[in-house]
C-alpha atoms as a PDB file:
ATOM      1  CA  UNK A   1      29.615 133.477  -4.244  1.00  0.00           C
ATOM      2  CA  UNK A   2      30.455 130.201  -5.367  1.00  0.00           C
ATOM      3  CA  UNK A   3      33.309 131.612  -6.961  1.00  0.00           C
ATOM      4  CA  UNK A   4      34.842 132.752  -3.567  1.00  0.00           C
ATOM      5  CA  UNK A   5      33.821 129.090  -2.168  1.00  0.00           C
ATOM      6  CA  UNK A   6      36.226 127.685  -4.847  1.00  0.00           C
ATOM      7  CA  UNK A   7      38.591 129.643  -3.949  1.00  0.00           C
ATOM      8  CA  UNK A   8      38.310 129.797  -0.078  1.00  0.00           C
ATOM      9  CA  UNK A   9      38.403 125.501  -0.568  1.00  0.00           C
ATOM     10  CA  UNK A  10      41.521 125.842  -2.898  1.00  0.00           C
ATOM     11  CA  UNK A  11      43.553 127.567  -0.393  1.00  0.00           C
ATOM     12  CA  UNK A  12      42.684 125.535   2.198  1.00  0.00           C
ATOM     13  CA  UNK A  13      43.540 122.344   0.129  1.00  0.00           C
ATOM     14  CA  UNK A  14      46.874 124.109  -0.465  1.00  0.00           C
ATOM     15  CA  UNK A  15      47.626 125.294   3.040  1.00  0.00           C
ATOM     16  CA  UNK A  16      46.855 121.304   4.461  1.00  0.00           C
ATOM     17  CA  UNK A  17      49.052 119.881   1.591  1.00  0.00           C
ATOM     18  CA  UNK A  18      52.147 122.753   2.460  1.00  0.00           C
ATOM     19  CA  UNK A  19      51.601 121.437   6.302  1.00  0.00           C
ATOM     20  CA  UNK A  20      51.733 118.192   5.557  1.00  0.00           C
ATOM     21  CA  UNK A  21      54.827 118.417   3.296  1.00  0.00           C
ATOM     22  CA  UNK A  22      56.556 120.733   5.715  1.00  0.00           C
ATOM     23  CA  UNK A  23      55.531 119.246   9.383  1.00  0.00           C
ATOM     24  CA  UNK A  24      54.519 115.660   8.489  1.00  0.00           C
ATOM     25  CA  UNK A  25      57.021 114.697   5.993  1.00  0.00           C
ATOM     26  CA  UNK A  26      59.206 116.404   8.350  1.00  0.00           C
ATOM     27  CA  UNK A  27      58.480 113.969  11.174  1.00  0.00           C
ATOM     28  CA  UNK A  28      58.268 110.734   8.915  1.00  0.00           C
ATOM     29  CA  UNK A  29      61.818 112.007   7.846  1.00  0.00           C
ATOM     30  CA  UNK A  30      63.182 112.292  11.419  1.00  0.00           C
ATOM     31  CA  UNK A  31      61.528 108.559  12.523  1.00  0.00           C
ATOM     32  CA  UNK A  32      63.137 107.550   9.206  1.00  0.00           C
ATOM     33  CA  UNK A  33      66.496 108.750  10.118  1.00  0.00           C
ATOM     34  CA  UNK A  34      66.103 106.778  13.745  1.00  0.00           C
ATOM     35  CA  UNK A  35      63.909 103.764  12.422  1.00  0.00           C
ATOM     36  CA  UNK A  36      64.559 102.977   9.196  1.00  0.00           C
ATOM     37  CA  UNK A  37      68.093 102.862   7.679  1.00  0.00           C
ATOM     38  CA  UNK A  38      69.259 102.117   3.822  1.00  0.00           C
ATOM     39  CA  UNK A  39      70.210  98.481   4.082  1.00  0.00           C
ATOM     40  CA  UNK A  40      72.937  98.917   1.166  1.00  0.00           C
ATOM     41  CA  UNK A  41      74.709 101.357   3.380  1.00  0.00           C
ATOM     42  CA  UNK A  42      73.748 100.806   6.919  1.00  0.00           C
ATOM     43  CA  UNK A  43      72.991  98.021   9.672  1.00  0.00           C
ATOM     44  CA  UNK A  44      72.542  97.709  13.065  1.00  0.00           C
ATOM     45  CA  UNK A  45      73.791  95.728  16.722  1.00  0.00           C
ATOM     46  CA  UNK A  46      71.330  95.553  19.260  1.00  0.00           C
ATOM     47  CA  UNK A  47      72.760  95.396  22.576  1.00  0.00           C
ATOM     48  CA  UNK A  48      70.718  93.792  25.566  1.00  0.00           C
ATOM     49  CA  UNK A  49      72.481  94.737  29.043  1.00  0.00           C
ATOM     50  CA  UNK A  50      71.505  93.121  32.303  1.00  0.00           C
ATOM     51  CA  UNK A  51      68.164  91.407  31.644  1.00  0.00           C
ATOM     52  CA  UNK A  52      68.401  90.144  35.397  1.00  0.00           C
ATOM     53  CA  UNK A  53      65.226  92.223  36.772  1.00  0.00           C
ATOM     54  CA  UNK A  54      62.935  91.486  33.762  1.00  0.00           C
ATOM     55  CA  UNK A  55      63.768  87.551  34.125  1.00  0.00           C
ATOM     56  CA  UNK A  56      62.733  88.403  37.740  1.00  0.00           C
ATOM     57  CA  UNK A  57      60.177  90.452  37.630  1.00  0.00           C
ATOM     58  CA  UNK A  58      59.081  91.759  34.415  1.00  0.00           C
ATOM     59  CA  UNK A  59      58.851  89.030  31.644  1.00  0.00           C
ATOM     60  CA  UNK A  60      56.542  91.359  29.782  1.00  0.00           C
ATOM     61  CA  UNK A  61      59.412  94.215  29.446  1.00  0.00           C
ATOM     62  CA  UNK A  62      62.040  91.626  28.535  1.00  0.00           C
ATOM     63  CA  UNK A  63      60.131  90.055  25.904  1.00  0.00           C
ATOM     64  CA  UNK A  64      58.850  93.866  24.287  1.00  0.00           C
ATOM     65  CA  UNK A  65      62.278  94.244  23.325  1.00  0.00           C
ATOM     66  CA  UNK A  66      62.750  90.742  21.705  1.00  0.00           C
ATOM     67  CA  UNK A  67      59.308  91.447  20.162  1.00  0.00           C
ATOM     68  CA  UNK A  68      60.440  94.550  18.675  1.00  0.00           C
ATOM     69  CA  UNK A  69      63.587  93.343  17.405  1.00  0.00           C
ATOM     70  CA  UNK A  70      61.857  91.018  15.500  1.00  0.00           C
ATOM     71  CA  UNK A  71      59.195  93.548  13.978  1.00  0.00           C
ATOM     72  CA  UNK A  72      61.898  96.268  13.254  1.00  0.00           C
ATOM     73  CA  UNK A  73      64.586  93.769  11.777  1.00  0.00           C
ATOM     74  CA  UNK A  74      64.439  95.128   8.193  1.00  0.00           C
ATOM     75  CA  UNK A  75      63.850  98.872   9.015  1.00  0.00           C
ATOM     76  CA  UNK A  76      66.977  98.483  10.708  1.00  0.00           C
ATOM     77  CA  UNK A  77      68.682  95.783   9.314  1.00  0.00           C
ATOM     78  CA  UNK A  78      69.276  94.430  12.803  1.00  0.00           C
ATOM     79  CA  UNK A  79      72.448  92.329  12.194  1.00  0.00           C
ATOM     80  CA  UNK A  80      73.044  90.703  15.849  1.00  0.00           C
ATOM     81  CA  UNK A  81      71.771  90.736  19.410  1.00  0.00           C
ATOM     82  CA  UNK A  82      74.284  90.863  21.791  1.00  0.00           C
ATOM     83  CA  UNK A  83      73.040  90.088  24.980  1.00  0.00           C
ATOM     84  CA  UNK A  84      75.755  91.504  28.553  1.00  0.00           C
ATOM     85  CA  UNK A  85      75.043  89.012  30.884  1.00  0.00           C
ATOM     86  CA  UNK A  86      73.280  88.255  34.040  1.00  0.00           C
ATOM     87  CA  UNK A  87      70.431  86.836  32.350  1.00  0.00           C
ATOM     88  CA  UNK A  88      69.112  86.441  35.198  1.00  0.00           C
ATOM     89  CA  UNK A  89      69.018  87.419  39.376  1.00  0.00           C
ATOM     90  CA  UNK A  90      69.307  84.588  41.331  1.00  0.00           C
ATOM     91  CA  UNK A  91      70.888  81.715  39.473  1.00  0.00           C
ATOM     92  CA  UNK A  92      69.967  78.466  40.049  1.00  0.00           C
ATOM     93  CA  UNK A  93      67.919  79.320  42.726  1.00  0.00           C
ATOM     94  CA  UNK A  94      64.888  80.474  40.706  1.00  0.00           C
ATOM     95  CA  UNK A  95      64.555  78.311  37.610  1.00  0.00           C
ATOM     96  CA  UNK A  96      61.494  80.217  36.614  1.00  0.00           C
ATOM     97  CA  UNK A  97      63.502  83.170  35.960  1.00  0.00           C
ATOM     98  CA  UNK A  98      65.922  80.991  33.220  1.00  0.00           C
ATOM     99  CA  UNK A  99      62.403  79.923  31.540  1.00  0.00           C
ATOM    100  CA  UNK A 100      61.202  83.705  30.970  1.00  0.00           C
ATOM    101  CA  UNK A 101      64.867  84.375  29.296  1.00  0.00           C
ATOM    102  CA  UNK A 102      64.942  81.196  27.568  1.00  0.00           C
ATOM    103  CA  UNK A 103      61.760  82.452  26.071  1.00  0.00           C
ATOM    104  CA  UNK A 104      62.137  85.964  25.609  1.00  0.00           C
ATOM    105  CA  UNK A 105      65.241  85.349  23.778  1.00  0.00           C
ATOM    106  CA  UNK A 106      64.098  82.538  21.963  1.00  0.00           C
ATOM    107  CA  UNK A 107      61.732  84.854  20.009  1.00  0.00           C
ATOM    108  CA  UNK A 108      64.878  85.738  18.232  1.00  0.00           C
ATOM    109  CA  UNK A 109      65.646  82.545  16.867  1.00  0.00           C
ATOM    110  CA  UNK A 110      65.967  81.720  13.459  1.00  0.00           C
ATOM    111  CA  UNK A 111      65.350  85.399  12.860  1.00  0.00           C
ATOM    112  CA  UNK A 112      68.123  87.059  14.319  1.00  0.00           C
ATOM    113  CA  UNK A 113      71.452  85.777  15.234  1.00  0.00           C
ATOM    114  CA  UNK A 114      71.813  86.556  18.658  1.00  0.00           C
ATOM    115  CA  UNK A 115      74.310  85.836  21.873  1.00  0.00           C
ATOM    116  CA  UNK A 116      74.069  85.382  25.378  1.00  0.00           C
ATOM    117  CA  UNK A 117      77.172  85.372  28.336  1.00  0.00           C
ATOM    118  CA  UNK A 118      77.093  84.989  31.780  1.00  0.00           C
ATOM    119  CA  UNK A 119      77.465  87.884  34.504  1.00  0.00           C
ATOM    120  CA  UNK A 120      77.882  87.489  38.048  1.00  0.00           C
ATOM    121  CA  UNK A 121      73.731  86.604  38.770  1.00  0.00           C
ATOM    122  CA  UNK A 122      73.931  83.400  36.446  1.00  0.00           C
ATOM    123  CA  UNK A 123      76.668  81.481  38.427  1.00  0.00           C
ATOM    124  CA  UNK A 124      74.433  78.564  40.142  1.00  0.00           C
ATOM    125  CA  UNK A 125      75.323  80.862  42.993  1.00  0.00           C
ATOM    126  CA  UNK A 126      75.262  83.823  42.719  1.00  0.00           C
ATOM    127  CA  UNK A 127      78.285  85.972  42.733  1.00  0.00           C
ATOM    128  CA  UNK A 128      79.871  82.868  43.335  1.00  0.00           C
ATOM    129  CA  UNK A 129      82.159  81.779  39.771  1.00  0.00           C
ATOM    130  CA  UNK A 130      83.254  78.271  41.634  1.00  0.00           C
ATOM    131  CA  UNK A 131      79.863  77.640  42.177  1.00  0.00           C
ATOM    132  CA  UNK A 132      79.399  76.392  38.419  1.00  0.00           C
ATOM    133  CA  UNK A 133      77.604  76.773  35.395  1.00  0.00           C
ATOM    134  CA  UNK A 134      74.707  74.416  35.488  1.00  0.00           C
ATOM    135  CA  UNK A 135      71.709  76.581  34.804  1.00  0.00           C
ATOM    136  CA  UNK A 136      73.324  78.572  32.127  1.00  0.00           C
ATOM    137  CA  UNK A 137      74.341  75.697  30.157  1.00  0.00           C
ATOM    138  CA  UNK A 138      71.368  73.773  30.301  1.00  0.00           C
ATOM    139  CA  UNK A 139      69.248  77.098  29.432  1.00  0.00           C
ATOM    140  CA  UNK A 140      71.425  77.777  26.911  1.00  0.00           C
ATOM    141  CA  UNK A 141      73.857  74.788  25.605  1.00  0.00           C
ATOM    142  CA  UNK A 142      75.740  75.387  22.250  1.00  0.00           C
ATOM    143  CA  UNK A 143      73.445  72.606  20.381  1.00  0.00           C
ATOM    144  CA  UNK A 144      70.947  75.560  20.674  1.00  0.00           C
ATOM    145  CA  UNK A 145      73.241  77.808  18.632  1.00  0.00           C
ATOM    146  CA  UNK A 146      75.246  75.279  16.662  1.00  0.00           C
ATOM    147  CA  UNK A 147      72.365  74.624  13.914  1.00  0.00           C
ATOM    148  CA  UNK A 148      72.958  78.066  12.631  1.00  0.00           C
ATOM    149  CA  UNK A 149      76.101  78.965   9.993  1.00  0.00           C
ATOM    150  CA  UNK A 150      76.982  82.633  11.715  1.00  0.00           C
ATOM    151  CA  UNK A 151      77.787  80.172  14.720  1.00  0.00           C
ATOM    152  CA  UNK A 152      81.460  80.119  14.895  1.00  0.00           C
ATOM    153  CA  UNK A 153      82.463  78.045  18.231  1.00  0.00           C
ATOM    154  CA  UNK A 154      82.880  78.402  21.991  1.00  0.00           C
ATOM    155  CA  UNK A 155      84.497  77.216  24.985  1.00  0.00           C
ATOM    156  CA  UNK A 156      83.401  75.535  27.886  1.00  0.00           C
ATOM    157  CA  UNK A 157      80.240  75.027  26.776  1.00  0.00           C
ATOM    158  CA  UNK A 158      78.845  78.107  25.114  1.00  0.00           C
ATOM    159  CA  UNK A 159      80.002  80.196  28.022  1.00  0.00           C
ATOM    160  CA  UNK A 160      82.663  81.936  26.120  1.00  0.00           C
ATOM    161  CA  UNK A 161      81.546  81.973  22.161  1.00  0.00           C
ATOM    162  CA  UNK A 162      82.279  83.675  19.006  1.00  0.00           C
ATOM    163  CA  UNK A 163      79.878  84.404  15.778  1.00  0.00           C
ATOM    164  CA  UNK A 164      80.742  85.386  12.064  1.00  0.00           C
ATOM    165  CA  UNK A 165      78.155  87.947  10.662  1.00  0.00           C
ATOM    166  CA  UNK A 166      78.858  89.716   7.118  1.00  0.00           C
ATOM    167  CA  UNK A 167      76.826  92.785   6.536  1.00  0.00           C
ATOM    168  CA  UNK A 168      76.973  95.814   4.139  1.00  0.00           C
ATOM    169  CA  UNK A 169      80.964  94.716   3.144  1.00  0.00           C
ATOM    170  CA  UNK A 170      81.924  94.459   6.564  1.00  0.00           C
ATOM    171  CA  UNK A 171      83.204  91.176   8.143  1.00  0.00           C
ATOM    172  CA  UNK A 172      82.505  91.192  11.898  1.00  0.00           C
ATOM    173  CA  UNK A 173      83.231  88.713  14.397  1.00  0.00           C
ATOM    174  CA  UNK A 174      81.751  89.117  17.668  1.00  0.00           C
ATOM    175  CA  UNK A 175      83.666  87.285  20.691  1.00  0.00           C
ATOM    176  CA  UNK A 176      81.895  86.934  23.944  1.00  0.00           C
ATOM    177  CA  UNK A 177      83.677  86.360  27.222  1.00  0.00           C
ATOM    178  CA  UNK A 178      81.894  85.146  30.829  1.00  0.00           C
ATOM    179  CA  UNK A 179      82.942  87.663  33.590  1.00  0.00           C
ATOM    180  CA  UNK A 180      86.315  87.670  34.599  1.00  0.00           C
ATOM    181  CA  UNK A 181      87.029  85.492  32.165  1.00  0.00           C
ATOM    182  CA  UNK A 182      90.208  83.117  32.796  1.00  0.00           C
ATOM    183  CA  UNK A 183      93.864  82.700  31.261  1.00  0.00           C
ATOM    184  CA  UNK A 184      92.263  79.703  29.135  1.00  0.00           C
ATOM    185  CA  UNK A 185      89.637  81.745  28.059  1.00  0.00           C
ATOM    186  CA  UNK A 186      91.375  84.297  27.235  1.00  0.00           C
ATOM    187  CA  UNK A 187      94.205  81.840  25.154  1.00  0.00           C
ATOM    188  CA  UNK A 188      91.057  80.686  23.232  1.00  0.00           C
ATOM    189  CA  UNK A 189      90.029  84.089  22.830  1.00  0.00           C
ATOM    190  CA  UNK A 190      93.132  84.879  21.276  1.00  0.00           C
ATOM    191  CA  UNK A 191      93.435  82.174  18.921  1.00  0.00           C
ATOM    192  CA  UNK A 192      90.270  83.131  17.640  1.00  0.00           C
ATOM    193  CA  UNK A 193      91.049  86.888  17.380  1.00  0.00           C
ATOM    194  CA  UNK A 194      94.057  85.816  15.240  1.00  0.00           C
ATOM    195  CA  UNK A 195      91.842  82.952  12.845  1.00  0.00           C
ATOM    196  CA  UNK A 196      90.070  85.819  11.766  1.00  0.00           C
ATOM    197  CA  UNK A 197      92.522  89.235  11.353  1.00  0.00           C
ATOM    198  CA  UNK A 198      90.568  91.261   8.746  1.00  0.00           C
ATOM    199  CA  UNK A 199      87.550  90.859  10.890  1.00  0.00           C
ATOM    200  CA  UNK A 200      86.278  93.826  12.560  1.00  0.00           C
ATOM    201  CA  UNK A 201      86.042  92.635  16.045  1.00  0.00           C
ATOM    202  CA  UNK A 202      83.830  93.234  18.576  1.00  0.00           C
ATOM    203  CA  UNK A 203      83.702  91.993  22.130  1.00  0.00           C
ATOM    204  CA  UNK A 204      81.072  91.358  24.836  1.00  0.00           C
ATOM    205  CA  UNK A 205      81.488  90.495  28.403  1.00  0.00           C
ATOM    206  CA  UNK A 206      79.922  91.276  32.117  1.00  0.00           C
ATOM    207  CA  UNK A 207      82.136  93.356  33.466  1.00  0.00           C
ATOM    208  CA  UNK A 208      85.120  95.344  32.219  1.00  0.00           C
ATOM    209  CA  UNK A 209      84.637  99.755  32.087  1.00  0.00           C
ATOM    210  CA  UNK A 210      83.645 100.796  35.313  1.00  0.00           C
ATOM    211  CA  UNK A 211      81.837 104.695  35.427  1.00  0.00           C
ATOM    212  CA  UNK A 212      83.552 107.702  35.321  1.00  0.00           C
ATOM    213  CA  UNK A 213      86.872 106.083  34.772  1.00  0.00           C
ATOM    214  CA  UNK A 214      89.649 107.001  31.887  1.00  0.00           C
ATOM    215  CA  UNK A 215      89.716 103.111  32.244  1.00  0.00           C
ATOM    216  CA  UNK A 216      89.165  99.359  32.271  1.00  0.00           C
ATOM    217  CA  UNK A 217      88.243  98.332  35.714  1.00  0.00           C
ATOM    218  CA  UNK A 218      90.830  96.534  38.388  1.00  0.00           C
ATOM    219  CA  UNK A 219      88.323  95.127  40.710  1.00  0.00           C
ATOM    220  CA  UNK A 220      88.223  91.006  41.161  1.00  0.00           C
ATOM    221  CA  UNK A 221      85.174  90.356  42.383  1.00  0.00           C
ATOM    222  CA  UNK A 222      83.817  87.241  41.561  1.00  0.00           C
ATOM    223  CA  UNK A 223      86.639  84.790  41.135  1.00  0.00           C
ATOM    224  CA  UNK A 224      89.576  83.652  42.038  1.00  0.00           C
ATOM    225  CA  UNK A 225      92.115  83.681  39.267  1.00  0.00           C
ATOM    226  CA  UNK A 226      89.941  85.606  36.012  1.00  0.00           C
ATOM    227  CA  UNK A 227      90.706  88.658  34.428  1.00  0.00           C
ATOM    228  CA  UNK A 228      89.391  92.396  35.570  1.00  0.00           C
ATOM    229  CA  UNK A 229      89.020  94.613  32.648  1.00  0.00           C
ATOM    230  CA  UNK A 230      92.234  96.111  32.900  1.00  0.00           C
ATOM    231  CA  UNK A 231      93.970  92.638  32.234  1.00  0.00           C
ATOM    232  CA  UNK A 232      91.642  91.747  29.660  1.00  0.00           C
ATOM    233  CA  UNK A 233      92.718  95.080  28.057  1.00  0.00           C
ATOM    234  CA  UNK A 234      96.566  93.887  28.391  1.00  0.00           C
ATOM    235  CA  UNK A 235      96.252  90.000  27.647  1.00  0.00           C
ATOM    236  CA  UNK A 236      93.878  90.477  24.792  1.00  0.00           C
ATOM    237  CA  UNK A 237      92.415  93.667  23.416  1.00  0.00           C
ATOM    238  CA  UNK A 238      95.644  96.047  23.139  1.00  0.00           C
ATOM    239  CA  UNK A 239      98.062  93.731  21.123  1.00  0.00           C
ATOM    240  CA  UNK A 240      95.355  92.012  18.645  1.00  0.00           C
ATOM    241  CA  UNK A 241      94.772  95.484  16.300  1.00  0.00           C
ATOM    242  CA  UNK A 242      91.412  93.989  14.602  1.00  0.00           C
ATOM    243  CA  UNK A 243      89.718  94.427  17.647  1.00  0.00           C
ATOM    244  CA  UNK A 244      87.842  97.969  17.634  1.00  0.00           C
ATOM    245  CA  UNK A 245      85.090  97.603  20.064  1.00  0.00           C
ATOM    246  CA  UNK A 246      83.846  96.002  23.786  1.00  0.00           C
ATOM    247  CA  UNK A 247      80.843  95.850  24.908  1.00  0.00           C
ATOM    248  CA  UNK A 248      80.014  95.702  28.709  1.00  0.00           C
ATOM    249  CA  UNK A 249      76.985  96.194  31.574  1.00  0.00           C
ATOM    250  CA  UNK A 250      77.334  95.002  35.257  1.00  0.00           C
ATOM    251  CA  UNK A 251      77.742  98.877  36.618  1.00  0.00           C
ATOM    252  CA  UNK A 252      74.880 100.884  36.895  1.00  0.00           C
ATOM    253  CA  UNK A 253      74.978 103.581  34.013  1.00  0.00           C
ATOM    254  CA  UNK A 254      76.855 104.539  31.157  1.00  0.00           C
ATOM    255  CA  UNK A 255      80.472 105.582  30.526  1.00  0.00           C
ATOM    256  CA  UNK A 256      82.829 105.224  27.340  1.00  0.00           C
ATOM    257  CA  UNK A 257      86.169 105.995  26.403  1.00  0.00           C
ATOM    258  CA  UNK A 258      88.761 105.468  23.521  1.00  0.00           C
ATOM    259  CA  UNK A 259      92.243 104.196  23.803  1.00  0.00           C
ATOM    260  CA  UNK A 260      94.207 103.018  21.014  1.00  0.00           C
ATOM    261  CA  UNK A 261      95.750  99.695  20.860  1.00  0.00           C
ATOM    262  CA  UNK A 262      99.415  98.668  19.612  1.00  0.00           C
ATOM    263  CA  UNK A 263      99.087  99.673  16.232  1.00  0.00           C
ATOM    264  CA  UNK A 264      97.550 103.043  17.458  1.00  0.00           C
ATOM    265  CA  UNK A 265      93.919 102.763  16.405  1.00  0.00           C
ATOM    266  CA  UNK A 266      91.186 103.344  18.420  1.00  0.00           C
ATOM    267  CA  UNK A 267      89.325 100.744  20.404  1.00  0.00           C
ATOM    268  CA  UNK A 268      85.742 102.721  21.774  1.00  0.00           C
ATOM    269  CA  UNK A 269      85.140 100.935  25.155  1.00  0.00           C
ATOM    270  CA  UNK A 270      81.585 101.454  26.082  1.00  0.00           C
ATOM    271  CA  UNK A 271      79.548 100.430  29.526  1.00  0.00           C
ATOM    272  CA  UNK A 272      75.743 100.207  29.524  1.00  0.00           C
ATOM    273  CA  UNK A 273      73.707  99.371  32.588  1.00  0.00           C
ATOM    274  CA  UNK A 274      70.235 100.457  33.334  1.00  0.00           C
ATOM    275  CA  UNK A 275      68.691  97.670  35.695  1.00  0.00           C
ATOM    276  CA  UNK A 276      68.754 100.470  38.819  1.00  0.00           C
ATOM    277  CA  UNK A 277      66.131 102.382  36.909  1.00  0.00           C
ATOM    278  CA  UNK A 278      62.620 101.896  37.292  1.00  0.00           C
ATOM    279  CA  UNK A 279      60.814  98.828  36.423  1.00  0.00           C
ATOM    280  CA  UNK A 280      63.871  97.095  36.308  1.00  0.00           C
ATOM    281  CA  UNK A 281      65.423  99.092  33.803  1.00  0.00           C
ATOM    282  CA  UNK A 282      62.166 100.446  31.662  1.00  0.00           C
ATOM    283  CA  UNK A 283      63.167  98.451  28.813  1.00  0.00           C
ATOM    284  CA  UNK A 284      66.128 100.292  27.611  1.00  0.00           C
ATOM    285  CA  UNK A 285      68.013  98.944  24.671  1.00  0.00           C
ATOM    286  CA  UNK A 286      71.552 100.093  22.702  1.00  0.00           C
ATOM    287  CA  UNK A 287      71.230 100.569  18.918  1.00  0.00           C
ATOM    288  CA  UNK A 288      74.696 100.707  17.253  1.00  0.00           C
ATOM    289  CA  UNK A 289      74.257 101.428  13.819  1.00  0.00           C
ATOM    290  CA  UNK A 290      76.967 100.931  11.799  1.00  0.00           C
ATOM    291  CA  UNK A 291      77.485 103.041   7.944  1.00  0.00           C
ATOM    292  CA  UNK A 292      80.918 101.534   6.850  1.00  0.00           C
ATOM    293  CA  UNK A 293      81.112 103.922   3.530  1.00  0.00           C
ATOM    294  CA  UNK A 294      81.345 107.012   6.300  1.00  0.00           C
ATOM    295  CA  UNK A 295      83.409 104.982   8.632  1.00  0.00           C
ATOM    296  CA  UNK A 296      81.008 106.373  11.630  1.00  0.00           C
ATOM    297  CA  UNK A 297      78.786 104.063  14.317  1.00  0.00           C
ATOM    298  CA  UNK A 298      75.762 106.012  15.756  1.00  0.00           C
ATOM    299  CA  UNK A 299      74.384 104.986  19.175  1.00  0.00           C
ATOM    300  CA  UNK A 300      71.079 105.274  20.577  1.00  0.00           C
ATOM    301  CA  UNK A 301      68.974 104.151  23.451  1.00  0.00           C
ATOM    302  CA  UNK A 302      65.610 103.455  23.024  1.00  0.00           C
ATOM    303  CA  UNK A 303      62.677 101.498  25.096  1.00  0.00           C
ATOM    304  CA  UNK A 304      60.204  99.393  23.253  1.00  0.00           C
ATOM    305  CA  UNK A 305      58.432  99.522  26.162  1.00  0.00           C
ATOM    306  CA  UNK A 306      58.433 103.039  26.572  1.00  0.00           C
ATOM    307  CA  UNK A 307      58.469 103.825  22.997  1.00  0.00           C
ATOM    308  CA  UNK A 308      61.071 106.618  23.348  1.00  0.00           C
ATOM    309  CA  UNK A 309      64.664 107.176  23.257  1.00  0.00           C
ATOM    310  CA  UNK A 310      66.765 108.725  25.967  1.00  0.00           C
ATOM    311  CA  UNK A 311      69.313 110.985  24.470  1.00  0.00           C
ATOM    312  CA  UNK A 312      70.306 112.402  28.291  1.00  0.00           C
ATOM    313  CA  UNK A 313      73.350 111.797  30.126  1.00  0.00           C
ATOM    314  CA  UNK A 314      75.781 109.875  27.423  1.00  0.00           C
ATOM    315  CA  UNK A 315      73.181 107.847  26.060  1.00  0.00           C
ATOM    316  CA  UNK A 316      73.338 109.026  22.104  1.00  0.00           C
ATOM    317  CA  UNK A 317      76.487 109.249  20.579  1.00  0.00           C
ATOM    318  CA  UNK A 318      78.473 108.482  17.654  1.00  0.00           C
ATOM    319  CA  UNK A 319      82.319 107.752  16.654  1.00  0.00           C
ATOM    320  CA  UNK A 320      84.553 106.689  13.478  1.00  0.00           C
ATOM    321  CA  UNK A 321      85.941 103.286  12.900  1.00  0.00           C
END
């Protein structure tokens, strides 16, 4: 009898550890594919888009995903933050709401380089460019950035700036424009574009793809004399060949296309905007992670706040560089 209890506890020991190695191991394998990455061969961009409800009205969603960049910075080897503009809803009107982004964000200091532009919400008034600048740059004036060496410069006081980050044998430079940025801006932008030529370059700003369009939007909105997408496309992006990716929010949902430039490579154009969903955009984040040796970028959306992804509707993706 004790004989069969032996053996009746042996299998059982066996069946738990051929579950485990089969099921569990098979689960820790897929979170490791999503959450962990091999930091000789891979890294990772965070994108932030349109923060503007979450300054507003949920601090505690906006600072989740700071708080989970910061805890998952090695499993992903997090590289940059790249934040889409309109920090915030209601410009200078509501100081409080530049205090809860000042803070979230500042969570990433000294930890992760990060940047910040502003979108239509963060003039003083908003929608309103000649309105001015005031609560963006006192919220977030370059001496807050300058301190750190991936810091590169900016213009007009940190509105338009431009960071250096090195990572797996890749040099990247990541340019950030305000919305509809202007021909100055744009002349700075393209000085620095050409400082740096075996950069891979990568640029942020507000407003550029629209949704469900083959391309860069042609709709002035908020200024007098910037640049729509379209002319950003034509004054900067299509005749500087380094530049291979930009980044934008401002329209409600996703959208992405690929065009190639003069020298016929590919620049992936991607729009990501999810402050119409609920809770002011349920914490939804972009992971770009980037494994040069394969030449391939994978993108995911995940929610710290949620703790899930959302691979529905163009939201996980991948494409070569």
């Amino acid at each position: 009898m004790r004989h069969w209890k032996r053996l009746l506890f042996l299998f059982i020991a066996i069946f738990v550890v051929v579950f485990i190695y089969f099921f569990a191991s098979d689960k820790t394998k897929q979170i490791g594919e999503i959450f962990q990455v091999d930091n000789t061969k891979s890294f990772s961009l965070i994108v932030l888009p349109d923060t503007q409800n979450y300054s507003e009205s949920y601090p505690e969603i906006f600072c989740s995903q700071t708080d989970w960049i910061v805890a998952n910075k090695e499993k992903l080897n997090i590289v940059f933050v790249s934040q889409l503009g309109d920090i915030v809803d209601d410009g200078a009107k509501k100081m409080e709401q530049w205090a809860v982004a000042s803070k979230c964000l500042g969570k990433l200091e000294g930890i992760v380089p990060y940047s910040v532009i502003p979108g239509n919400h963060d003039f003083d008034t908003p929608h309103d460019k000649s309105s001015g600048f005031k609560s963006f740059d006192a919220t977030f004036p370059v001496s807050r950035f300058s301190m750190y060496s991936w810091y590169g410069g900016n213009f007009e006081n940190n509105r338009n700036n431009f960071e250096i980050i090195n990572a797996v044998g890749m040099k990247l430079l990541f340019l950030n424009l305000e919305i509809e940025p202007s021909d100055e801006a744009l002349a700075w932008a393209n000085g620095i574009v050409k400082a740096y030529p075996d950069s891979f370059t990568i640029i942020s700003t507000h407003k550029y793809l629209g949704l469900g369009s083959g391309a860069p939007d042609t709709n002035l909105s908020f200024s007098k004399n910037g640049n729509v997408g379209w002319s950003i496309w034509k004054k900067l992006v299509y005749s500087n060949c380094s530049i291979s990716m930009v980044l934008s929010g401002h329209y409600h949902g996703n959208n992405h296309i690929t065009t190639n430039n003069s020298c016929e490579k590919p620049v992936h154009q991607i729009v990501q905007d999810y402050q119409a969903l609920d809770n002011g955009g349920n914490g939804w984040l972009r992971i770009y992670t980037f494994t040069p040796e394969e030449r391939k970028v994978s993108v995911s959306t995940y929610s710290p706040y949620l703790n899930k992804f959302n691979n529905k509707d163009d939201n996980k993706f991948s494409f070569s560089i």
